[in-house]
C-alpha atoms as a PDB file:
ATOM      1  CA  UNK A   1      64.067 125.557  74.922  1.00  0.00           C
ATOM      2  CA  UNK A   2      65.640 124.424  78.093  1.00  0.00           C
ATOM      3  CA  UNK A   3      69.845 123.995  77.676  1.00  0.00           C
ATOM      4  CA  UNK A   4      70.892 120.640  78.072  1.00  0.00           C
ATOM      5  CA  UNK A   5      73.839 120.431  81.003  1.00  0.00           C
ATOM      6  CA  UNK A   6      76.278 117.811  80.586  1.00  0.00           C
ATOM      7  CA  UNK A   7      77.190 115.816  83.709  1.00  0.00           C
ATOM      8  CA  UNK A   8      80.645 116.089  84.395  1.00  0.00           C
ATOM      9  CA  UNK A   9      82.538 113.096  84.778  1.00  0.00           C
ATOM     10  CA  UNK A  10      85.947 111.463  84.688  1.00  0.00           C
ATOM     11  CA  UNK A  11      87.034 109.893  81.545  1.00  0.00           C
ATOM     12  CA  UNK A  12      88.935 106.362  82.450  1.00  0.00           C
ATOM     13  CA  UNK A  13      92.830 106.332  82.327  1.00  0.00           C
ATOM     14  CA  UNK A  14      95.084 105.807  78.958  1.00  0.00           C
ATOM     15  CA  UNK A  15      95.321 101.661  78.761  1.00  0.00           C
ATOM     16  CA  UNK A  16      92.922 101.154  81.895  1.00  0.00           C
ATOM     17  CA  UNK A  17      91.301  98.455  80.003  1.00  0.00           C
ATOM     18  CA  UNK A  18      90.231  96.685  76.941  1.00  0.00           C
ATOM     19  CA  UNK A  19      86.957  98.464  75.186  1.00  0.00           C
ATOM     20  CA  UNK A  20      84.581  96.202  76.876  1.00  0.00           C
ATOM     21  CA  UNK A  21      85.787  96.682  80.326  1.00  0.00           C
ATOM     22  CA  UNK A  22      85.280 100.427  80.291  1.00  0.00           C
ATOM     23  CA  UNK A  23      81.828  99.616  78.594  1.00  0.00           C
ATOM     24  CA  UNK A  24      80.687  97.359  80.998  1.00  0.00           C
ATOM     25  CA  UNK A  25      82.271 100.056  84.016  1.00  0.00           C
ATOM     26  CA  UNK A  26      80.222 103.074  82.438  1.00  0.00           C
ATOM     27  CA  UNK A  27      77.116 100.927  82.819  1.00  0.00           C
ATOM     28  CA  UNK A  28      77.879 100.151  86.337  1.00  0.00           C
ATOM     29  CA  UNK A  29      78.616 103.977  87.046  1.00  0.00           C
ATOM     30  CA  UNK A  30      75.293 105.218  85.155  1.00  0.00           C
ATOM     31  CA  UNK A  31      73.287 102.093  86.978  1.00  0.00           C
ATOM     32  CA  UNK A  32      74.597 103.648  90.316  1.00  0.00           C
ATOM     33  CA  UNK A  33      76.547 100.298  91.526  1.00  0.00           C
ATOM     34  CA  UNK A  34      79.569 101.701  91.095  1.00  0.00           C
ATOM     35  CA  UNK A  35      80.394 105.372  92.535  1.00  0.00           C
ATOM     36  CA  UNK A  36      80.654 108.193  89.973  1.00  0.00           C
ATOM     37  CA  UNK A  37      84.391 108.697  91.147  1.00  0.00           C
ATOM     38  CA  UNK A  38      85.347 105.067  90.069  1.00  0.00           C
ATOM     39  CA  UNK A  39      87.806 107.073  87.437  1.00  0.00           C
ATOM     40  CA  UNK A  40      89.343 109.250  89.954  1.00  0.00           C
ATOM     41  CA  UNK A  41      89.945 106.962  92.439  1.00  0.00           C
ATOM     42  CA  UNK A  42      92.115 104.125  89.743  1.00  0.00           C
ATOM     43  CA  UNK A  43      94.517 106.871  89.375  1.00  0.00           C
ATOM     44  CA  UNK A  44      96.423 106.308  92.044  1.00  0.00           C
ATOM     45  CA  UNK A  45      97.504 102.844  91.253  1.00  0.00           C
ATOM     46  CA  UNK A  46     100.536 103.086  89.131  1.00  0.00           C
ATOM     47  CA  UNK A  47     100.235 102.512  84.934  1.00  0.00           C
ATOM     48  CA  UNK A  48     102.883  99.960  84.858  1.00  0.00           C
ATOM     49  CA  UNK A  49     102.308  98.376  88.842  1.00  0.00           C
ATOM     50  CA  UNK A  50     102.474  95.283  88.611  1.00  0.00           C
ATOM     51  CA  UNK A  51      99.459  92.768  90.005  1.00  0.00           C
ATOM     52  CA  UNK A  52     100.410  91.588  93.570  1.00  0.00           C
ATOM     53  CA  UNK A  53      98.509  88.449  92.767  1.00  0.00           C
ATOM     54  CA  UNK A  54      99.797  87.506  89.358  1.00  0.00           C
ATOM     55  CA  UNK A  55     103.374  88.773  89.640  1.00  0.00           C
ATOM     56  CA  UNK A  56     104.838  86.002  87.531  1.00  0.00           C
ATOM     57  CA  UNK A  57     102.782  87.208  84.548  1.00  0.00           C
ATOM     58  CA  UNK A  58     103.693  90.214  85.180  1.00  0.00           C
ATOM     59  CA  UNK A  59      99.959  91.518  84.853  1.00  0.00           C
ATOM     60  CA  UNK A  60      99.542  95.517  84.861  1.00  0.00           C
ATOM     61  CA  UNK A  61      96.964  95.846  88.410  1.00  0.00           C
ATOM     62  CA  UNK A  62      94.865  98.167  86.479  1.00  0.00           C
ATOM     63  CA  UNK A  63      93.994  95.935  84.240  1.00  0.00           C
ATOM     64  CA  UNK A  64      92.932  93.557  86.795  1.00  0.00           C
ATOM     65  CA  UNK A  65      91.252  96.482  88.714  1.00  0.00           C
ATOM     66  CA  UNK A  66      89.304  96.768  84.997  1.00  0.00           C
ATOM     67  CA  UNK A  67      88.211  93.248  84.464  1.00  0.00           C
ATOM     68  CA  UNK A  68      87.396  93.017  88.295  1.00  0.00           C
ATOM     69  CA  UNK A  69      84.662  96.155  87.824  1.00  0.00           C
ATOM     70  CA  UNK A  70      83.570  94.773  84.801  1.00  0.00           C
ATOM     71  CA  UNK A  71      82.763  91.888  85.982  1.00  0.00           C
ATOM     72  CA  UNK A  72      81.914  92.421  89.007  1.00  0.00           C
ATOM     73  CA  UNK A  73      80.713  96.466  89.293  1.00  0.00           C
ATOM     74  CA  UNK A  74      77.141  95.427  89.698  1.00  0.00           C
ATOM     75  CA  UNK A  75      77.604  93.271  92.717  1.00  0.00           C
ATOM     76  CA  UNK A  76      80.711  94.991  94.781  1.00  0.00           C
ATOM     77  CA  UNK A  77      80.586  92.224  97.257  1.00  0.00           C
ATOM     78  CA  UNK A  78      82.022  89.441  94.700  1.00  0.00           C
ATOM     79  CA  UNK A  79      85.069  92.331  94.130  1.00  0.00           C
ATOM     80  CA  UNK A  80      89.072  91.587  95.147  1.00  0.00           C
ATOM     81  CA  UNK A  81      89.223  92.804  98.906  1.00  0.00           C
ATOM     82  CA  UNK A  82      92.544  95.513  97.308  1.00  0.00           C
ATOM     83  CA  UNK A  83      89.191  97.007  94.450  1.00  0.00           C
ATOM     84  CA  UNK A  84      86.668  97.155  96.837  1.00  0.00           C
ATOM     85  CA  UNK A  85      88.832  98.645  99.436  1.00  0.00           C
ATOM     86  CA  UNK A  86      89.779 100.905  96.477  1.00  0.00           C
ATOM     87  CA  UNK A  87      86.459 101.799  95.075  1.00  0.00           C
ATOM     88  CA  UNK A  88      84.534 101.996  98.556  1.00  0.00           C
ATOM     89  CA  UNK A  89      87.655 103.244 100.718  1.00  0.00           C
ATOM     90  CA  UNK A  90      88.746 106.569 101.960  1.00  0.00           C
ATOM     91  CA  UNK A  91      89.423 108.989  98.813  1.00  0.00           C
ATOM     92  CA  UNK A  92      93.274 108.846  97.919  1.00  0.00           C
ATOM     93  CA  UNK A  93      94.575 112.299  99.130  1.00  0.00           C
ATOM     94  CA  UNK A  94      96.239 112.471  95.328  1.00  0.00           C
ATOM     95  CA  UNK A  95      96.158 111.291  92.179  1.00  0.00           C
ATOM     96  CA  UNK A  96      98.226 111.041  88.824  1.00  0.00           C
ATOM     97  CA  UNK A  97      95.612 112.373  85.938  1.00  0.00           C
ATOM     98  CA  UNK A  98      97.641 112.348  82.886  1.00  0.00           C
ATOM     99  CA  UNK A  99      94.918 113.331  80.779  1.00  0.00           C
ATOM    100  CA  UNK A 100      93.575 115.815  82.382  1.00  0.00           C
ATOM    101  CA  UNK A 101      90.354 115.630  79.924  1.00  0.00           C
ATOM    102  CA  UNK A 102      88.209 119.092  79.763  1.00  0.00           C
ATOM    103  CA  UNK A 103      85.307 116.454  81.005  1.00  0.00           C
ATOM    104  CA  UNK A 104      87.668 115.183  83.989  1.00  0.00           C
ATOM    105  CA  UNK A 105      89.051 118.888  85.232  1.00  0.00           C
ATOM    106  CA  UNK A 106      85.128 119.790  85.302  1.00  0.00           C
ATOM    107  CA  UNK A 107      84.335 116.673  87.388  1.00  0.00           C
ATOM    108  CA  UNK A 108      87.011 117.733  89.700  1.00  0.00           C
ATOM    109  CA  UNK A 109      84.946 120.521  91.191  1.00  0.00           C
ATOM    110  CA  UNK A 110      81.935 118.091  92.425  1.00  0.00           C
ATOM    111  CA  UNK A 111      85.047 116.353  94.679  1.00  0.00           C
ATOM    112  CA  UNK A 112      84.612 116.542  98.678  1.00  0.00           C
ATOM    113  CA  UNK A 113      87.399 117.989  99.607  1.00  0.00           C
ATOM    114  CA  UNK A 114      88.848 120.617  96.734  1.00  0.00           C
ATOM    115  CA  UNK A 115      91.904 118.804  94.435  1.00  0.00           C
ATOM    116  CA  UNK A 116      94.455 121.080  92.595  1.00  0.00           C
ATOM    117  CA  UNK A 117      96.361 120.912  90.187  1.00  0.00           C
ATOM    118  CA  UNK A 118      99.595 122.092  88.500  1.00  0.00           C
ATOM    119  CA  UNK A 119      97.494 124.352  86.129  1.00  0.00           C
ATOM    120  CA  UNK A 120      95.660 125.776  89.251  1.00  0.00           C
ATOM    121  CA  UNK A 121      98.966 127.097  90.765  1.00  0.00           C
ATOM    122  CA  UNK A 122      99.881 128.555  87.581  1.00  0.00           C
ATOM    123  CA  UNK A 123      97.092 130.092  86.995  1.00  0.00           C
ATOM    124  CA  UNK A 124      97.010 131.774  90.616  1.00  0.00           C
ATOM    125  CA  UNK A 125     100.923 132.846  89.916  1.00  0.00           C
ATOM    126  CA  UNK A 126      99.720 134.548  86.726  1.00  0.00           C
ATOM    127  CA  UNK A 127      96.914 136.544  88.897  1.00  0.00           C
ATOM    128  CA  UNK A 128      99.361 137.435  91.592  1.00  0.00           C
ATOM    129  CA  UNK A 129     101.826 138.819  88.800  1.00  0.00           C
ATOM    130  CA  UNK A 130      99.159 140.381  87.135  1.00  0.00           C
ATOM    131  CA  UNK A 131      98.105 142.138  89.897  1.00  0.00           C
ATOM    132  CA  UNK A 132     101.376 143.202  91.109  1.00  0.00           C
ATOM    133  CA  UNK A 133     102.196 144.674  87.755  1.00  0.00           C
ATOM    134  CA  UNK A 134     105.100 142.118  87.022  1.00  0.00           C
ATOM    135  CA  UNK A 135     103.315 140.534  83.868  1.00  0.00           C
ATOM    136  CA  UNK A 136     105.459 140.471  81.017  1.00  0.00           C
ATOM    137  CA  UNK A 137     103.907 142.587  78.166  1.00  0.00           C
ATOM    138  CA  UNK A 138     107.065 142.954  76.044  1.00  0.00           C
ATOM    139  CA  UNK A 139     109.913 140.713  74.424  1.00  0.00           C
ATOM    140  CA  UNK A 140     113.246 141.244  72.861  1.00  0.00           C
ATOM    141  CA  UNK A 141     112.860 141.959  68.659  1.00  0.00           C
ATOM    142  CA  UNK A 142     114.324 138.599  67.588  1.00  0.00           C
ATOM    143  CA  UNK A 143     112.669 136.651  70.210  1.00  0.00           C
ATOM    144  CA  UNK A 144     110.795 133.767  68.780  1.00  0.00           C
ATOM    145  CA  UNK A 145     107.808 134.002  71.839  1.00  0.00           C
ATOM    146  CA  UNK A 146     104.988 136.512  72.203  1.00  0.00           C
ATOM    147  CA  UNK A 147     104.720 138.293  75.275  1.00  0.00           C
ATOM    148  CA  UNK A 148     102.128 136.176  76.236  1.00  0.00           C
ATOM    149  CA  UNK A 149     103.848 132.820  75.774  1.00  0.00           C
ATOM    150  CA  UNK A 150     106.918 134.293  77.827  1.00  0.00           C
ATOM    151  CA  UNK A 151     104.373 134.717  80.449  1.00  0.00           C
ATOM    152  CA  UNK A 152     103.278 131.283  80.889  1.00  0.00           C
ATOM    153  CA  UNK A 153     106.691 130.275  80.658  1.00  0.00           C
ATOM    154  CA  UNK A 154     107.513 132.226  83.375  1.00  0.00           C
ATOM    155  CA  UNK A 155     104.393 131.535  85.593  1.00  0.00           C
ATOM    156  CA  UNK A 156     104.995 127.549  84.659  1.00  0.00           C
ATOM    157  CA  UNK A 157     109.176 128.180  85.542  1.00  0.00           C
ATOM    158  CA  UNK A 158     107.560 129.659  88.761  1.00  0.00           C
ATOM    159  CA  UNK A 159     104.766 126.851  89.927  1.00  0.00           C
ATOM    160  CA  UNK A 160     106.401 123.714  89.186  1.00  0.00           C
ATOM    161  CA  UNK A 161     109.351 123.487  91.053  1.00  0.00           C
ATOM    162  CA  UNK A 162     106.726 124.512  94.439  1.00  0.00           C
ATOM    163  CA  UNK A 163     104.318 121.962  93.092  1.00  0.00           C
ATOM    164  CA  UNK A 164     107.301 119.444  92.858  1.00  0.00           C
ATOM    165  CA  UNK A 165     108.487 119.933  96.472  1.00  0.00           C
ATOM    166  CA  UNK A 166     104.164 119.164  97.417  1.00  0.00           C
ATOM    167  CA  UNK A 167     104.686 116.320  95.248  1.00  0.00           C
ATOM    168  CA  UNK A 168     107.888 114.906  96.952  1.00  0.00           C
ATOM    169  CA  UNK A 169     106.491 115.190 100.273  1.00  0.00           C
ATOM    170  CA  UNK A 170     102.980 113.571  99.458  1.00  0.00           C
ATOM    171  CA  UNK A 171     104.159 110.719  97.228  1.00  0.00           C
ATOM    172  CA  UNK A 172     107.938 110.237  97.051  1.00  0.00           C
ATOM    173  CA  UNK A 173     107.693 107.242  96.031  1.00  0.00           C
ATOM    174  CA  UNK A 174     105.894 108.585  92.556  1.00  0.00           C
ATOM    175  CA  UNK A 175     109.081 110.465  91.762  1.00  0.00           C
ATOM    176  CA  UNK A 176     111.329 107.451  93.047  1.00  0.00           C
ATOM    177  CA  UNK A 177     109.583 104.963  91.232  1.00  0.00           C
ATOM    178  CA  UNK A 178     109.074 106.607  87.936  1.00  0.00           C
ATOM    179  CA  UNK A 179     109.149 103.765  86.058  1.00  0.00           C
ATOM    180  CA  UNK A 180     106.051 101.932  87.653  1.00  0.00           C
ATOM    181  CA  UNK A 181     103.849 105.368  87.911  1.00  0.00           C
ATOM    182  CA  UNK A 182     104.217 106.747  84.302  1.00  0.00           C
ATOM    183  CA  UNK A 183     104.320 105.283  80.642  1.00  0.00           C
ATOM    184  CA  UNK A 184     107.888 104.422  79.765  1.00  0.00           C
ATOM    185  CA  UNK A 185     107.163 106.030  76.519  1.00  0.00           C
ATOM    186  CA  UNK A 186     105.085 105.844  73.300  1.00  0.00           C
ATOM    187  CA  UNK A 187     104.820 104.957  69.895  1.00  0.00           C
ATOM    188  CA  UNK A 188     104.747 106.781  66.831  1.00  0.00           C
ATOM    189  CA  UNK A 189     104.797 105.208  62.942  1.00  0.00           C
ATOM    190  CA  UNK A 190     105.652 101.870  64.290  1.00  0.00           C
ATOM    191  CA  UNK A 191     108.549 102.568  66.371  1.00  0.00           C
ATOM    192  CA  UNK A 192     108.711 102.684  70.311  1.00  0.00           C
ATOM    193  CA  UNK A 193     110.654 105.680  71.657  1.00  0.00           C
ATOM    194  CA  UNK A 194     111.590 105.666  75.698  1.00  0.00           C
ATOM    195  CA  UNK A 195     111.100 108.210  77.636  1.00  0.00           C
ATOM    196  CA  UNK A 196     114.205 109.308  80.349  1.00  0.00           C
ATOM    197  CA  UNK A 197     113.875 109.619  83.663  1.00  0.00           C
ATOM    198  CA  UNK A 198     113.809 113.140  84.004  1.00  0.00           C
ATOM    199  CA  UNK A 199     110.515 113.357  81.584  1.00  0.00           C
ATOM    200  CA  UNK A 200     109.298 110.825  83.398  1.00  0.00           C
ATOM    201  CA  UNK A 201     109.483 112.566  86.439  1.00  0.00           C
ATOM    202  CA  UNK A 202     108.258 115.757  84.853  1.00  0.00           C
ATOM    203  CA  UNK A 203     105.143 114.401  83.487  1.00  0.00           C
ATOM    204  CA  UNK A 204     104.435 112.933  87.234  1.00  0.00           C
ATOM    205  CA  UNK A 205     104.892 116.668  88.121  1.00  0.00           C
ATOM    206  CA  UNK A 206     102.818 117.554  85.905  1.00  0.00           C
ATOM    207  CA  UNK A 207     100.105 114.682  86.570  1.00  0.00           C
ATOM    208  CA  UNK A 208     100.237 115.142  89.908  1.00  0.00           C
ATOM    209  CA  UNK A 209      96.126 116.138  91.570  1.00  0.00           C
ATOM    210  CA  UNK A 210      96.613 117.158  95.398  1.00  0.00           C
ATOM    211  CA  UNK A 211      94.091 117.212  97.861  1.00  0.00           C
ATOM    212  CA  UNK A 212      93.298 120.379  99.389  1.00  0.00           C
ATOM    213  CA  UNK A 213      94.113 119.046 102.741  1.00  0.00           C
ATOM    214  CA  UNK A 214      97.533 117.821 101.653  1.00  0.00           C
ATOM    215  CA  UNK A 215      97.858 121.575 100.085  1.00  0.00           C
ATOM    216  CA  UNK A 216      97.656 123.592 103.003  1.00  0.00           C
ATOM    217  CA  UNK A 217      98.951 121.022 105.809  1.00  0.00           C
ATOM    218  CA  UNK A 218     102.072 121.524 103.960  1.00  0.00           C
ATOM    219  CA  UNK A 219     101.551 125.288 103.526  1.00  0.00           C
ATOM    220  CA  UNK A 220     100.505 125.564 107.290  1.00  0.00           C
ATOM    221  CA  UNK A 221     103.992 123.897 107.971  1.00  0.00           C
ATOM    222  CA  UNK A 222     105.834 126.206 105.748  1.00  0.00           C
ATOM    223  CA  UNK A 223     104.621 129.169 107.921  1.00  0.00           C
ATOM    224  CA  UNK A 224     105.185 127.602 111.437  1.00  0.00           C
ATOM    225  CA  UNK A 225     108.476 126.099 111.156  1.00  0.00           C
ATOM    226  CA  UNK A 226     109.778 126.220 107.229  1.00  0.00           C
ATOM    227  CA  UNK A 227     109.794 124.182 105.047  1.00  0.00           C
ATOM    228  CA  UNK A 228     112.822 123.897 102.522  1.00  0.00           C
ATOM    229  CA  UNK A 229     112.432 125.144  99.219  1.00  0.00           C
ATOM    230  CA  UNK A 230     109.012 127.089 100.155  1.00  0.00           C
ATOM    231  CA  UNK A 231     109.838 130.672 100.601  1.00  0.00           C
ATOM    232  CA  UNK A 232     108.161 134.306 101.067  1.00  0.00           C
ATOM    233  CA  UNK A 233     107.024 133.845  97.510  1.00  0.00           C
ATOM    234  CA  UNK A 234     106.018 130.248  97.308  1.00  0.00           C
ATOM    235  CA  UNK A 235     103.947 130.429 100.817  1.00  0.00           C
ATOM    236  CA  UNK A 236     102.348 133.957  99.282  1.00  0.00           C
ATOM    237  CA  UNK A 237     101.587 131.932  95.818  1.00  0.00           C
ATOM    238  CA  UNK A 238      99.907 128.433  98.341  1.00  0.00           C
ATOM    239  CA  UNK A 239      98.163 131.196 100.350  1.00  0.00           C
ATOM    240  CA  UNK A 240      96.267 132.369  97.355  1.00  0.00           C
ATOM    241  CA  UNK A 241      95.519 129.084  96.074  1.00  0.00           C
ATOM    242  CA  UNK A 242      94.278 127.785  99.343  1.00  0.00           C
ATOM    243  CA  UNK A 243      91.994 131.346  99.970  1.00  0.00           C
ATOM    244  CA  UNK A 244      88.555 130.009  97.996  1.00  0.00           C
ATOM    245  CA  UNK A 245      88.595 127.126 100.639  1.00  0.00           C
ATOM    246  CA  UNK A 246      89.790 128.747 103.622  1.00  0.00           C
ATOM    247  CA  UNK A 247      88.843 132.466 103.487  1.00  0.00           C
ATOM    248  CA  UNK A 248      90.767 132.740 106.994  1.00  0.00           C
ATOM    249  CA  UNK A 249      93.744 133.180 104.873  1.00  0.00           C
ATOM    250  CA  UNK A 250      92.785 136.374 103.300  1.00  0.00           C
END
């Protein structure tokens, strides 16, 4: 019996649409008039931006961007000149993936060029530590973590504030404008609860998918002249994410 391989794919982002507008945008990606990236590329258009051409309604743009592929998907010449530019365009050089669906971080592989992650850099830090013997295998008696979960604190304590400064240099305006990029917060039994600015700002962090160029221009830069916040360590820890694409580095 021959195994049947599922396709990976990106899953659409939290509130993108109604349920008919990511029906009718499936059925435009699977008819091939739409690319298979559509997903990937909508993330870099804020959750809460606000429609440039409906401002006084105060419409979200991706739900526009929806009901404009909806409607429109199957012929891309009848789309908004800002979708088609977006769909059809050069691919954004990073993205905020908040769900980071086991579907979506598969479909991230098929992507020309490579896209990291937070997760990837932690990951690599755990290796490195692993390797050099520094992995925590212990933990005081009336500590409340296993070894292991001190471990991945520690690698995750280690990665983000290097993944922030990559973040702050490719899309300030992400951590700036918090508010506009990310959720303001969520609901739960019927009441709202905000989010503050510094969670905001960590889940961008956290969201945050960076091209591979991006990656080592700024690690490149970090070895010729510095660059603040990105020492011996950090540029060891970029150096071993970057090495699958660029085996120079090795």
């Amino acid at each position: 019996m021959t195994a049947v391989t599922e396709t990976p794919r990106f899953e659409p982002p939290l509130h993108f649409g109604v349920e008919w507008h990511e029906e009718a945008i499936d059925a435009h990606i699977a008819a091939g008039s739409l690319p298979w990236d559509t997903y990937f590329r909508v993330r870099v258009v804020g959750t809460q931006e606000v429609d440039p051409l409906d401002p006084a309604e105060r419409r979200r743009l991706l739900f526009s961007i929806a009901e404009d592929l909806a409607k429109h998907g199957a012929t891309p010449e009848l789309l908004r000149p800002d979708t088609h530019k977006l769909i059809y365009g050069d691919l954004p050089n990073a993205v905020l993936d908040f769900e980071q669906s086991h579907s979506s971080r598969k479909a991230y592989a098929k992507l020309e060029p490579m896209f990291y992650r937070l997760a990837d850099l932690i990951r690599t830090i755990k290796q490195q530590r692993a390797f050099n013997g520094q992995t925590i295998t212990e933990c005081m008696p009336d500590s409340y973590l296993t070894p292991e979960e001190l471990e991945r604190s520690r690698c995750r304590s280690l990665a983000r504030p290097l993944w922030k400064i990559i973040v702050e240099r490719t899309h300030p305006e992400w951590l700036r404008r918090n508010d506009v990029y990310c959720q303001s917060g969520f609901f739960s039994f019927d009441r709202s609860y905000e989010w503050s600015e510094s969670t905001r700002r960590r889940k961008i962090i956290g969201a945050a998918v960076i091209s591979d160029e991006v990656v080592y221009d700024i690690y490149d830069e970090s070895v010729r002249t510095g660059v603040k916040g990105i020492g011996p360590k950090g540029r060891g820890s970029l150096r071993e994410l970057l090495c699958d694409e660029h085996p120079e580095l090795i």
